[in-house]
N, C-alpha and C. Protein backbone atom coordinates (compact mmCIF):
# COMPACT_ATOMS: atom_id res chain seq x y z
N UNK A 1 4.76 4.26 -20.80
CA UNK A 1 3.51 4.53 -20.11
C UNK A 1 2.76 5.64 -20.86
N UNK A 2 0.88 5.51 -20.98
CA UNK A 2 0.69 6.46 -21.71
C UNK A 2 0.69 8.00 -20.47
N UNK A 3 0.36 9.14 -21.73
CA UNK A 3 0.35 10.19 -20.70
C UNK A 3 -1.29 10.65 -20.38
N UNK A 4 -1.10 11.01 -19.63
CA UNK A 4 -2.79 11.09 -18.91
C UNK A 4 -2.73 12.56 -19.37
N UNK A 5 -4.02 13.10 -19.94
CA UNK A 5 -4.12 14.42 -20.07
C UNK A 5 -5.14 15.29 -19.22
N UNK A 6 -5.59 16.11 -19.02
CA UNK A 6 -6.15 16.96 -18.23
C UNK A 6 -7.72 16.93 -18.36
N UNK A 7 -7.95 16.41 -19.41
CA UNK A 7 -8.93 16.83 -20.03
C UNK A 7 -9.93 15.21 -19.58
N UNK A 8 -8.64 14.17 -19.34
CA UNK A 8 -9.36 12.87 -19.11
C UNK A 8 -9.90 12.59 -17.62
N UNK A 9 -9.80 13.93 -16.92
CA UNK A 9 -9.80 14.08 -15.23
C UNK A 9 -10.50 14.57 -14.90
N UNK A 10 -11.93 14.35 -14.04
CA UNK A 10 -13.09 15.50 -14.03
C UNK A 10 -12.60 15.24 -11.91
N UNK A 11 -13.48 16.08 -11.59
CA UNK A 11 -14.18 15.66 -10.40
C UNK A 11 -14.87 14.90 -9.58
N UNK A 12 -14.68 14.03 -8.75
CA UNK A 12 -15.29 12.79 -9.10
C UNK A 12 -14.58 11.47 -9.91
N UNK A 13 -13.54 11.59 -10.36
CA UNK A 13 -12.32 10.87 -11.25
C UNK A 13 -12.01 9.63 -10.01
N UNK A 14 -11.90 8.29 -9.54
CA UNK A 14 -11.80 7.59 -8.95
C UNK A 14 -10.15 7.52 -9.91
N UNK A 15 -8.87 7.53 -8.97
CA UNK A 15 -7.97 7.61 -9.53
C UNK A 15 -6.55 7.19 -8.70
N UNK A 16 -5.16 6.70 -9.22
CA UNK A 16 -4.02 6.51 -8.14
C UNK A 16 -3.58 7.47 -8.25
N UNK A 17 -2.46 8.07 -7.31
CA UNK A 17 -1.58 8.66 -7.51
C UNK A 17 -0.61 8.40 -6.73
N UNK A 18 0.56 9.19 -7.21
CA UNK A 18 1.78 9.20 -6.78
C UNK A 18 1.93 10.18 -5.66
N UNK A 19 2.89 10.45 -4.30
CA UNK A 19 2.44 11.69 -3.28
C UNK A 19 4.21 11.74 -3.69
N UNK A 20 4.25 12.81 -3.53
CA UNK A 20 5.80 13.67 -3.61
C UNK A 20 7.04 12.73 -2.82
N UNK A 21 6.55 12.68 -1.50
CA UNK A 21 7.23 11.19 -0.37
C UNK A 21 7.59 10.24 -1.18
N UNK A 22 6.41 9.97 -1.63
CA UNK A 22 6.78 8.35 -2.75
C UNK A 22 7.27 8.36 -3.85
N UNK A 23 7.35 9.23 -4.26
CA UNK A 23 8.38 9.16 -6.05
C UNK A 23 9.07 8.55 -5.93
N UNK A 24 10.09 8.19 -5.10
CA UNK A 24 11.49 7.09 -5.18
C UNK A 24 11.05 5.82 -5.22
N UNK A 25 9.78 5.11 -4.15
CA UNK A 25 9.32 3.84 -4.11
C UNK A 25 8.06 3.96 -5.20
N UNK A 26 7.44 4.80 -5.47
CA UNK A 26 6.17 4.47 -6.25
C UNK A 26 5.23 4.12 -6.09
N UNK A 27 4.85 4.17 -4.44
CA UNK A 27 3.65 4.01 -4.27
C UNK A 27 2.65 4.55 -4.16
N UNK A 28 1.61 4.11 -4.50
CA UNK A 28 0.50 4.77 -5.06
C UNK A 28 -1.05 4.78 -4.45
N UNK A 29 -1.18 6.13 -4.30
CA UNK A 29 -2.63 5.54 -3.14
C UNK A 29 -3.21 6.53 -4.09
N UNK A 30 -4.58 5.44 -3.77
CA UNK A 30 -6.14 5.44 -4.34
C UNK A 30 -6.72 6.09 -3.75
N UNK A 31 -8.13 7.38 -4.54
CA UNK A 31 -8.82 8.69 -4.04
C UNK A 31 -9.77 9.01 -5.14
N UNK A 32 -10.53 9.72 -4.57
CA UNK A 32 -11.32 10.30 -5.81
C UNK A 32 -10.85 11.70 -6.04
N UNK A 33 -11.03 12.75 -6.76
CA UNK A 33 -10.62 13.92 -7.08
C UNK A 33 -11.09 14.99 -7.11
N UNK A 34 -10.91 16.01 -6.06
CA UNK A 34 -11.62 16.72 -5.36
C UNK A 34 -11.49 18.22 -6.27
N UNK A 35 -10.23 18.50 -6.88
CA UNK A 35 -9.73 19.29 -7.90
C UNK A 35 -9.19 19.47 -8.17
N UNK A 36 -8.43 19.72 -9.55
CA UNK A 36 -7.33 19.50 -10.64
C UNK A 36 -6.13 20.44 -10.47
N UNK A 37 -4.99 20.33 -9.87
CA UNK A 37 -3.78 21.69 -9.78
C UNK A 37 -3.29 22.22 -10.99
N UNK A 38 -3.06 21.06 -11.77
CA UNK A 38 -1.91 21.68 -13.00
C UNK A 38 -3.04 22.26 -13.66
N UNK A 39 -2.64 23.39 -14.47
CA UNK A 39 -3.47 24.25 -15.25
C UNK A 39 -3.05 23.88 -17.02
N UNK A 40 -1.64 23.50 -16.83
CA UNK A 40 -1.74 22.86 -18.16
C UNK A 40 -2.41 21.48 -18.85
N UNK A 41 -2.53 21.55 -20.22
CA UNK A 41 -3.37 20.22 -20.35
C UNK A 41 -2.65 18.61 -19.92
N UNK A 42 -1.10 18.92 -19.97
CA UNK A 42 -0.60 17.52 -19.73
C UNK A 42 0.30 18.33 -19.03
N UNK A 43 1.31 17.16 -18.69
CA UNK A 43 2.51 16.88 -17.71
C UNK A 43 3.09 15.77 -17.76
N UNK A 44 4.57 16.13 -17.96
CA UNK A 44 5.33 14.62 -18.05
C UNK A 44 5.52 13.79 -16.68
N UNK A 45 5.47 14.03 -15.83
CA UNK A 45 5.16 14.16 -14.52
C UNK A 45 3.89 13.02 -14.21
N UNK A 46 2.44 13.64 -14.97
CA UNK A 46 1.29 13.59 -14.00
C UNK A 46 0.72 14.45 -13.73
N UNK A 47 -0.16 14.58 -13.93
CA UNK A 47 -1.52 15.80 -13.66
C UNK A 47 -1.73 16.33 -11.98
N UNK A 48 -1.18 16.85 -11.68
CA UNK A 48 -1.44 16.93 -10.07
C UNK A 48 -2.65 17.65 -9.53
N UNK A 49 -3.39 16.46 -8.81
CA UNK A 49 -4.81 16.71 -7.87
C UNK A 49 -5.06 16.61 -6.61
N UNK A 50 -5.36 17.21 -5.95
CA UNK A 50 -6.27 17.26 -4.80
C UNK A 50 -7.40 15.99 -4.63
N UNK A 51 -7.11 15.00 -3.95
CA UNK A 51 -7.82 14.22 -3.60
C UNK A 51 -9.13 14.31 -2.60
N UNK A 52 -10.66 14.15 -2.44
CA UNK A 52 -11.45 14.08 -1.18
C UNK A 52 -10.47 14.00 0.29
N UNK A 53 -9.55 13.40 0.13
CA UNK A 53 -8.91 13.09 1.40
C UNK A 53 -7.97 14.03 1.78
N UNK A 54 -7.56 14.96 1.17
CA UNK A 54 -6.74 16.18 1.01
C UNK A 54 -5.55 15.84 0.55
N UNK A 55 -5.39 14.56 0.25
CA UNK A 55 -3.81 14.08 -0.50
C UNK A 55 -3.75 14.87 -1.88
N UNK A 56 -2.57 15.42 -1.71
CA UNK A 56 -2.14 16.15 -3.16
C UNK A 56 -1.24 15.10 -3.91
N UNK A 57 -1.30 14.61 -5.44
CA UNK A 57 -0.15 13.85 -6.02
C UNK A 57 -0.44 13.98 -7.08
N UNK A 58 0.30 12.95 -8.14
CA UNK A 58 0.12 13.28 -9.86
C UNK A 58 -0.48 11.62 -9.91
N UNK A 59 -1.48 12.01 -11.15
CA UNK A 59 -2.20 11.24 -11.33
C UNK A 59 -1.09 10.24 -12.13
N UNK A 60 -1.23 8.85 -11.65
CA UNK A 60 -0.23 8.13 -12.40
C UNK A 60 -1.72 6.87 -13.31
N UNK A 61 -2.71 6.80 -12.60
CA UNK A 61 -3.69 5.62 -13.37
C UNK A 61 -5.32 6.23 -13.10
N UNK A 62 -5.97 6.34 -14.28
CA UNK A 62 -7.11 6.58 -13.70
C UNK A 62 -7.92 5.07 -14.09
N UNK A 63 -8.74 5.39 -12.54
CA UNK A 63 -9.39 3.78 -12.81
C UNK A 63 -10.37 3.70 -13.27
């Protein structure tokens, strides 16, 4: 999988993510991106954001 970097994520980013709950199953809910947590440029992980909806997760696809 490629790695998503920080830099490819604005505000406004229509995007999936992964929520902490779901790491074992992988499911992935859809949000736009309200603002960016990780301060570094990448993460092996996933970039973790703040969704409009207040869901926090790591960005696994931006759409």
């Amino acid at each position: 999988m490629t790695r998503i970097n920080r830099k490819d994520i604005n505000s406004g980013t229509r995007v999936q993510v992964v929520q902490k709950q779901d790491q074992n199953s992988g499911k992935l809910t859809e949000g736009i991106v309200d603002s960016i947590l990780t301060k570094s440029s990448s993460h092996p992980h996933g970039i973790k954001v703040r969704l409009t909806s207040g869901i926090v997760g790591r960005v696994k696809k931006i759409l």
